[in-house]
PDB file of N, CA and C in Angstrom:
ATOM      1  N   UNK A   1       7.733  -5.743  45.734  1.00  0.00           N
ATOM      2  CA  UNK A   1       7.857  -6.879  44.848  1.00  0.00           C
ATOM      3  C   UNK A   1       9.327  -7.284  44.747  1.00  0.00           C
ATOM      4  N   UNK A   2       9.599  -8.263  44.467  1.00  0.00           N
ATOM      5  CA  UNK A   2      11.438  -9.195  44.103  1.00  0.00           C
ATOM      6  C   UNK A   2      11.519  -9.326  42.998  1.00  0.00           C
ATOM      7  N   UNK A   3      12.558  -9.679  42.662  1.00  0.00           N
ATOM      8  CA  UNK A   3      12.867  -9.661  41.306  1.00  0.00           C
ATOM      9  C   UNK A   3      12.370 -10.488  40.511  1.00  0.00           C
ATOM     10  N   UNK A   4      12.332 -11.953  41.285  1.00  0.00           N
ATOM     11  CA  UNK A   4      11.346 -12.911  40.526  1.00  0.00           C
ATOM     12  C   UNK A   4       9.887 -12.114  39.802  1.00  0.00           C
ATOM     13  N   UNK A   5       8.978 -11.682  40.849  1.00  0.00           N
ATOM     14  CA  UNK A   5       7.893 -11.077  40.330  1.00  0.00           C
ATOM     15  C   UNK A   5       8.105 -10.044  39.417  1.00  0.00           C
ATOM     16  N   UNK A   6       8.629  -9.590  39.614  1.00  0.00           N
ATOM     17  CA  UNK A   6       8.876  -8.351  38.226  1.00  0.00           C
ATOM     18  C   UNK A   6       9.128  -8.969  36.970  1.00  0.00           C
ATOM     19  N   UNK A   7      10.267  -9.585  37.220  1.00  0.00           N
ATOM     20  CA  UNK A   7      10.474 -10.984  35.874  1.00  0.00           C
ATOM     21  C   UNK A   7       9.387 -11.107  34.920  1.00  0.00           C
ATOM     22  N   UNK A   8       8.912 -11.933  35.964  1.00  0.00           N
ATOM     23  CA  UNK A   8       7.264 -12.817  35.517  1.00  0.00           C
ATOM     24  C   UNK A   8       6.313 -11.558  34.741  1.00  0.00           C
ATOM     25  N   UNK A   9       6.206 -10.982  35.645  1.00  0.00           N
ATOM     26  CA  UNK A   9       4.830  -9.560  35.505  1.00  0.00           C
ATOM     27  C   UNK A   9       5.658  -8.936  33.907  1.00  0.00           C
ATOM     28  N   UNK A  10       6.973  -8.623  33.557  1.00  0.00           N
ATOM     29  CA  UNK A  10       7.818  -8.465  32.400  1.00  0.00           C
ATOM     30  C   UNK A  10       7.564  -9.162  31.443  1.00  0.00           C
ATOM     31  N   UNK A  11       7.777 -10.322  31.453  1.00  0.00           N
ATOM     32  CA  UNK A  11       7.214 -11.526  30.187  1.00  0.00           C
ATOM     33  C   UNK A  11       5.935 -11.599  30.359  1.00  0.00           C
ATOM     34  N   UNK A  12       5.078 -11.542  31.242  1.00  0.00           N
ATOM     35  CA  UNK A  12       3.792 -11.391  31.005  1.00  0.00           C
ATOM     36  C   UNK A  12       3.279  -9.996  29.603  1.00  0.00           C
ATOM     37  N   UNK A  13       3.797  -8.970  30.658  1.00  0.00           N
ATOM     38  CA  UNK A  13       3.613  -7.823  29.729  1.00  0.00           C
ATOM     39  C   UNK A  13       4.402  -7.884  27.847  1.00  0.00           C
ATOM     40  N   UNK A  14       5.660  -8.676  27.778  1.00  0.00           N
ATOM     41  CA  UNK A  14       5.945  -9.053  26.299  1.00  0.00           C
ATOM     42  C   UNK A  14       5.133  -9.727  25.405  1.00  0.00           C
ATOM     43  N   UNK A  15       4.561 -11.182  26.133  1.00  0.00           N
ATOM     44  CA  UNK A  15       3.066 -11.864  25.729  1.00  0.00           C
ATOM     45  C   UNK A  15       2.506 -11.280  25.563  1.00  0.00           C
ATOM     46  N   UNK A  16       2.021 -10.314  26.529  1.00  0.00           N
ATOM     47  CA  UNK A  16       0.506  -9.693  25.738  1.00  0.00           C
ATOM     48  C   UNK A  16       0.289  -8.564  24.735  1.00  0.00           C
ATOM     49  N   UNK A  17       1.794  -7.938  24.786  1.00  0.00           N
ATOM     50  CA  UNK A  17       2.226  -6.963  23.870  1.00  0.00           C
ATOM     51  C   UNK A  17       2.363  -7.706  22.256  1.00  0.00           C
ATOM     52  N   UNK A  18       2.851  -8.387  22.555  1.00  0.00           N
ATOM     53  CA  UNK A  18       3.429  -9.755  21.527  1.00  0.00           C
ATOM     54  C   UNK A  18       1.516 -10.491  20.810  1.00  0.00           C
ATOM     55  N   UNK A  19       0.914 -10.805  21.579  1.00  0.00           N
ATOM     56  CA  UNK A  19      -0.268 -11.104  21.186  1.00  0.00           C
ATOM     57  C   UNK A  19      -1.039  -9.930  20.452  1.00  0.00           C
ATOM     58  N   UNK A  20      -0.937  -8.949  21.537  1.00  0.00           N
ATOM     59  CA  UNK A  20      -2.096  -7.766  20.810  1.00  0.00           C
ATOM     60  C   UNK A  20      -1.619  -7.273  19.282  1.00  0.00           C
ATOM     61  N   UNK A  21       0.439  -7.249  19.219  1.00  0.00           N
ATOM     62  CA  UNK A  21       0.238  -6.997  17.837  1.00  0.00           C
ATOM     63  C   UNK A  21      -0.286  -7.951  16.882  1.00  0.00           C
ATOM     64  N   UNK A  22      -0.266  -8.838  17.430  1.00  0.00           N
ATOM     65  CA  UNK A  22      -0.528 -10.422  16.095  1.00  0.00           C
ATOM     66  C   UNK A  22      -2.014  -9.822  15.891  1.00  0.00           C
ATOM     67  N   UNK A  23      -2.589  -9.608  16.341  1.00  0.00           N
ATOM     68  CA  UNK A  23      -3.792  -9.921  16.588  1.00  0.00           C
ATOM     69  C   UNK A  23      -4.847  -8.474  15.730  1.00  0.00           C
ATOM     70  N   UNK A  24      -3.973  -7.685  16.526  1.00  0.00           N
ATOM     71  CA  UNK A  24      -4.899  -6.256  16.000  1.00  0.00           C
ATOM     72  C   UNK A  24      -4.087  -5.261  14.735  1.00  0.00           C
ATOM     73  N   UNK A  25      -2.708  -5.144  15.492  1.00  0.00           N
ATOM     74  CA  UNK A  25      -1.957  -4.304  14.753  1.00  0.00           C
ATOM     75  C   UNK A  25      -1.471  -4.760  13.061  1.00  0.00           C
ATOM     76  N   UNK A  26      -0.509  -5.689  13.234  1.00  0.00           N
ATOM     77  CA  UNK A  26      -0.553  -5.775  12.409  1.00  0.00           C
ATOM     78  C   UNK A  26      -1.058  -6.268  11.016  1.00  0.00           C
ATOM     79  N   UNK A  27      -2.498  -7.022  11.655  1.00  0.00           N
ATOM     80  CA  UNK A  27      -3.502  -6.669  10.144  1.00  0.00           C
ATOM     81  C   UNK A  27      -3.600  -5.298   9.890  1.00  0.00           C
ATOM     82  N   UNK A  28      -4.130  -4.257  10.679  1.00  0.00           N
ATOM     83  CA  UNK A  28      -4.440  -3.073  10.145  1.00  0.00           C
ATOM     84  C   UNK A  28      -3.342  -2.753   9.603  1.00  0.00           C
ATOM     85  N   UNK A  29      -2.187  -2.748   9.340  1.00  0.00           N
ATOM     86  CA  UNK A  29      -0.906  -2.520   8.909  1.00  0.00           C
ATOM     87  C   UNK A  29      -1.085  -2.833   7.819  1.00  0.00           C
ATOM     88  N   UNK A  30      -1.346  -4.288   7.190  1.00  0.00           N
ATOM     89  CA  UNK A  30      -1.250  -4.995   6.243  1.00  0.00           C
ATOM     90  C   UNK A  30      -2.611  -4.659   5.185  1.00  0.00           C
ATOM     91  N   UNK A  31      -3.838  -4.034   5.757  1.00  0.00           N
ATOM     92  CA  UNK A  31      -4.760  -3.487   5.637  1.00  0.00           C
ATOM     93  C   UNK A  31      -4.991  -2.293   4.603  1.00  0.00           C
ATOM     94  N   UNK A  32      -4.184  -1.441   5.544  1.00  0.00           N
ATOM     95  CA  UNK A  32      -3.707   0.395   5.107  1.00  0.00           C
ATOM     96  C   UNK A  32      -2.600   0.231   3.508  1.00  0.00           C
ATOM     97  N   UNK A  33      -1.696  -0.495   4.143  1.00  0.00           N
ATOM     98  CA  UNK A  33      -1.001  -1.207   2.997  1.00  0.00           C
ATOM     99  C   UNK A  33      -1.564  -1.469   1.519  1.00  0.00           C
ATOM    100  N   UNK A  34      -2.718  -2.434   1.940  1.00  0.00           N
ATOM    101  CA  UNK A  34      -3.315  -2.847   0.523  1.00  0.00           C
ATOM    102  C   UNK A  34      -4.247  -1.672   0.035  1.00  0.00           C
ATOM    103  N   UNK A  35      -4.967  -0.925   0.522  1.00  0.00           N
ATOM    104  CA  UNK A  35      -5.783  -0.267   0.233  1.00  0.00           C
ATOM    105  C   UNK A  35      -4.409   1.262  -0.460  1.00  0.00           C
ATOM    106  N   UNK A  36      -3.454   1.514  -0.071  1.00  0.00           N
ATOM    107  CA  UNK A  36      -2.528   2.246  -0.727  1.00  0.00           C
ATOM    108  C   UNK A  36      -2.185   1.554  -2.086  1.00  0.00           C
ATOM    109  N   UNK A  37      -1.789   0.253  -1.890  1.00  0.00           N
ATOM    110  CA  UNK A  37      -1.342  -0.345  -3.386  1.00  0.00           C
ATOM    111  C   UNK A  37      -2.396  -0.350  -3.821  1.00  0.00           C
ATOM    112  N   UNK A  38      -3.864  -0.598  -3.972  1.00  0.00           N
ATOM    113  CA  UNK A  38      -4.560  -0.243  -4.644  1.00  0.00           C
ATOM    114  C   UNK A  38      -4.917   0.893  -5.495  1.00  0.00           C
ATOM    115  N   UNK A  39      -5.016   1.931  -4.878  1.00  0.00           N
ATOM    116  CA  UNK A  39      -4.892   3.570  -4.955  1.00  0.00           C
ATOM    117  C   UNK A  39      -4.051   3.540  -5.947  1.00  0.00           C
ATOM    118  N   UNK A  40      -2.866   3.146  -5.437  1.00  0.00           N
ATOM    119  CA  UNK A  40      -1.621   3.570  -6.539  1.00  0.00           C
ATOM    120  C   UNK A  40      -1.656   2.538  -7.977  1.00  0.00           C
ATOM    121  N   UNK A  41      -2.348   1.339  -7.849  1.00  0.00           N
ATOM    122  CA  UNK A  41      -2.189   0.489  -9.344  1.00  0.00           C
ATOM    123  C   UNK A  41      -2.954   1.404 -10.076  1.00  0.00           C
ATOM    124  N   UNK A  42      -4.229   1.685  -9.293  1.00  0.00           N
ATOM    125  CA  UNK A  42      -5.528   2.218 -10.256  1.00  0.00           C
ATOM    126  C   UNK A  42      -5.023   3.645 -10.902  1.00  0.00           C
ATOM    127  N   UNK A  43      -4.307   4.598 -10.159  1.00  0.00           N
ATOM    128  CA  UNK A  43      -3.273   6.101 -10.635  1.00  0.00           C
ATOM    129  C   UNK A  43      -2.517   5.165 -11.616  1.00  0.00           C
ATOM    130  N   UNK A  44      -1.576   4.898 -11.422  1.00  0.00           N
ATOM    131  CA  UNK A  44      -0.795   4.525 -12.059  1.00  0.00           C
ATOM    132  C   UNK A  44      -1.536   3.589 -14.090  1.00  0.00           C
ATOM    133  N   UNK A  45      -2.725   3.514 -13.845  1.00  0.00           N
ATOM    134  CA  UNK A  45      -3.410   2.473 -14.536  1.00  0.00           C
ATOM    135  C   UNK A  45      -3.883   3.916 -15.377  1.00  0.00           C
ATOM    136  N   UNK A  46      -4.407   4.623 -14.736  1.00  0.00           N
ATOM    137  CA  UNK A  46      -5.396   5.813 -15.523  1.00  0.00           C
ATOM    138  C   UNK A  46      -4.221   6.775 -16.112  1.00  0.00           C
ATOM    139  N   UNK A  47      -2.976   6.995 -15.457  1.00  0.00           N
ATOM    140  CA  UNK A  47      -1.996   7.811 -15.834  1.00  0.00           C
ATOM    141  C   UNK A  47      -1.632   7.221 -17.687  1.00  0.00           C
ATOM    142  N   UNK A  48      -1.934   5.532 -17.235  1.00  0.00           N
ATOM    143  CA  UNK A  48      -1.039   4.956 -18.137  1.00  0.00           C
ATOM    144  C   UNK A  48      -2.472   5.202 -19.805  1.00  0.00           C
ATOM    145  N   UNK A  49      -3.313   5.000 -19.445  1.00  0.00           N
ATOM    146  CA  UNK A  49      -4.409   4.970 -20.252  1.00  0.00           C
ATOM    147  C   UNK A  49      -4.763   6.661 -20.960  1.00  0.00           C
ATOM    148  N   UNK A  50      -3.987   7.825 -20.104  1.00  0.00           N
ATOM    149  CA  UNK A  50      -4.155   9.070 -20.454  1.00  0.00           C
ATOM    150  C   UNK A  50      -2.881   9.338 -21.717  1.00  0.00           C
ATOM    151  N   UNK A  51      -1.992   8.962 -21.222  1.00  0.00           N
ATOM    152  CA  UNK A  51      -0.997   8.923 -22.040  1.00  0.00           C
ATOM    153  C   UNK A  51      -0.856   8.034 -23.318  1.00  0.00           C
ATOM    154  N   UNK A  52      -1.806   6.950 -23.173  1.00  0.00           N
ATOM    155  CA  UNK A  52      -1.764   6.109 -24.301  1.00  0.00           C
ATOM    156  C   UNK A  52      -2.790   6.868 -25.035  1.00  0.00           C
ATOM    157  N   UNK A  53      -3.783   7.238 -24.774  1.00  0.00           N
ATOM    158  CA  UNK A  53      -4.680   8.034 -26.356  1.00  0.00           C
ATOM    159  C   UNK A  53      -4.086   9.370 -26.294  1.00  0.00           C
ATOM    160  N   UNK A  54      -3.075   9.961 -25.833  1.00  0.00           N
ATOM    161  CA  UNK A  54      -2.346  11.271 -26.176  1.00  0.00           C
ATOM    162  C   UNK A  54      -1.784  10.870 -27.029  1.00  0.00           C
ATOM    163  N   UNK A  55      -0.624   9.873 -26.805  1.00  0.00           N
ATOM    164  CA  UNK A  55       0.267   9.363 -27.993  1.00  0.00           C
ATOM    165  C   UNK A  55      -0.551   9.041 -29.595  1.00  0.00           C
ATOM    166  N   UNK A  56      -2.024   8.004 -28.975  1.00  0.00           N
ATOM    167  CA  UNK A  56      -2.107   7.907 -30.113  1.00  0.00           C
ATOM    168  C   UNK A  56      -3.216   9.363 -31.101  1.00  0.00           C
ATOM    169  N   UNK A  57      -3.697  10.272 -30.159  1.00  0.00           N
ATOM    170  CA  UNK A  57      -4.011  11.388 -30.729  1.00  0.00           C
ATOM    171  C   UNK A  57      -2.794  12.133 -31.658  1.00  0.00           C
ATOM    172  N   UNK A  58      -1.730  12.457 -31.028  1.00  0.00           N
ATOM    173  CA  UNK A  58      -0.777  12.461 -31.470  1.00  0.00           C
ATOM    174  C   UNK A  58      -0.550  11.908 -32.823  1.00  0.00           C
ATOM    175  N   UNK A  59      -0.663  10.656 -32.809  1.00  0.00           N
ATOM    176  CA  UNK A  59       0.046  10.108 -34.104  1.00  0.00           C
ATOM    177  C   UNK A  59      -0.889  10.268 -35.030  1.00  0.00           C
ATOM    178  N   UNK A  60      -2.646   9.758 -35.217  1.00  0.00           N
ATOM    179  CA  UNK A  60      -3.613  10.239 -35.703  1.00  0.00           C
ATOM    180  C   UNK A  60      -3.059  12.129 -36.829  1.00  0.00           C
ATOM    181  N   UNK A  61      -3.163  12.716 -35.488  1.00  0.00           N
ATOM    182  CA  UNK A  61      -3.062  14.438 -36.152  1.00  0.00           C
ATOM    183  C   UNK A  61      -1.456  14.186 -37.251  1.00  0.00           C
ATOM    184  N   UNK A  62      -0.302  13.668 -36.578  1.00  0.00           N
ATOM    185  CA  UNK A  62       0.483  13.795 -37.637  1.00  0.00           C
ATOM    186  C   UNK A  62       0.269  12.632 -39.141  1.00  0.00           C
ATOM    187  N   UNK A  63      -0.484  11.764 -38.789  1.00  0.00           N
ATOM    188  CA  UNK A  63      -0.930  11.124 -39.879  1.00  0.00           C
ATOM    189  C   UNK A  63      -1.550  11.755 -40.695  1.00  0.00           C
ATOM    190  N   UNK A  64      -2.376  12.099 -40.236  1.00  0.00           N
ATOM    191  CA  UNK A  64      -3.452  13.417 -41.315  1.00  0.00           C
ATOM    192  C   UNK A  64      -2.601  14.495 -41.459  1.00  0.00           C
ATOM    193  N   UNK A  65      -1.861  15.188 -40.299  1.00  0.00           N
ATOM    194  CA  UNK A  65      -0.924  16.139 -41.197  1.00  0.00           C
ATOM    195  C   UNK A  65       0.146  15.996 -42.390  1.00  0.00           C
ATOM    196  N   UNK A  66       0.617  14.599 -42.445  1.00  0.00           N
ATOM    197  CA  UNK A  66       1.270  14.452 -43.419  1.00  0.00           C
ATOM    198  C   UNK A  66       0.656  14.057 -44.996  1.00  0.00           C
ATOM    199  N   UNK A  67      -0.410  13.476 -44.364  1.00  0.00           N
ATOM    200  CA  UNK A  67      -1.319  12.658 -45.909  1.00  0.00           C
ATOM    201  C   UNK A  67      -2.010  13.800 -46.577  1.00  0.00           C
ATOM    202  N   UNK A  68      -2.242  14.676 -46.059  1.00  0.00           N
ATOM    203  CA  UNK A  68      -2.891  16.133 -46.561  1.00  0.00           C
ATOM    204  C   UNK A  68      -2.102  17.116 -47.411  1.00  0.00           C
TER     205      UNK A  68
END
């Protein structure tokens, strides 16, 4: 082969490298992505909801401990 053809057969191979990510890769990227931020709002959501009736258990018991 010459250099021309190699060239060509080169940018061929960038195109289709170049296409297949558009195409396949990086949705699944964008995919894996969302399904992690999900994961993490919903942790982050239940963490936040565990700690909010601790606090207010918390305040409850010292309410009654003090009014008693």
């Amino acid at each position: 082969m010459n250099e021309f053809t190699q060239t060509v057969l080169k940018y061929l191979a960038i195109i289709i490298f170049i296409y297949i990510s558009l195409k396949f890769i990086i949705p699944l990227i964008i995919e894996l992505v969302g399904i992690i931020l999900v994961f993490i709002i919903k942790l982050i959501m239940w963490a936040a909801i565990i700690i909010l009736l601790f606090l207010l258990g918390n305040y409850v018991y010292q309410s009654y401990k003090n009014n008693s």
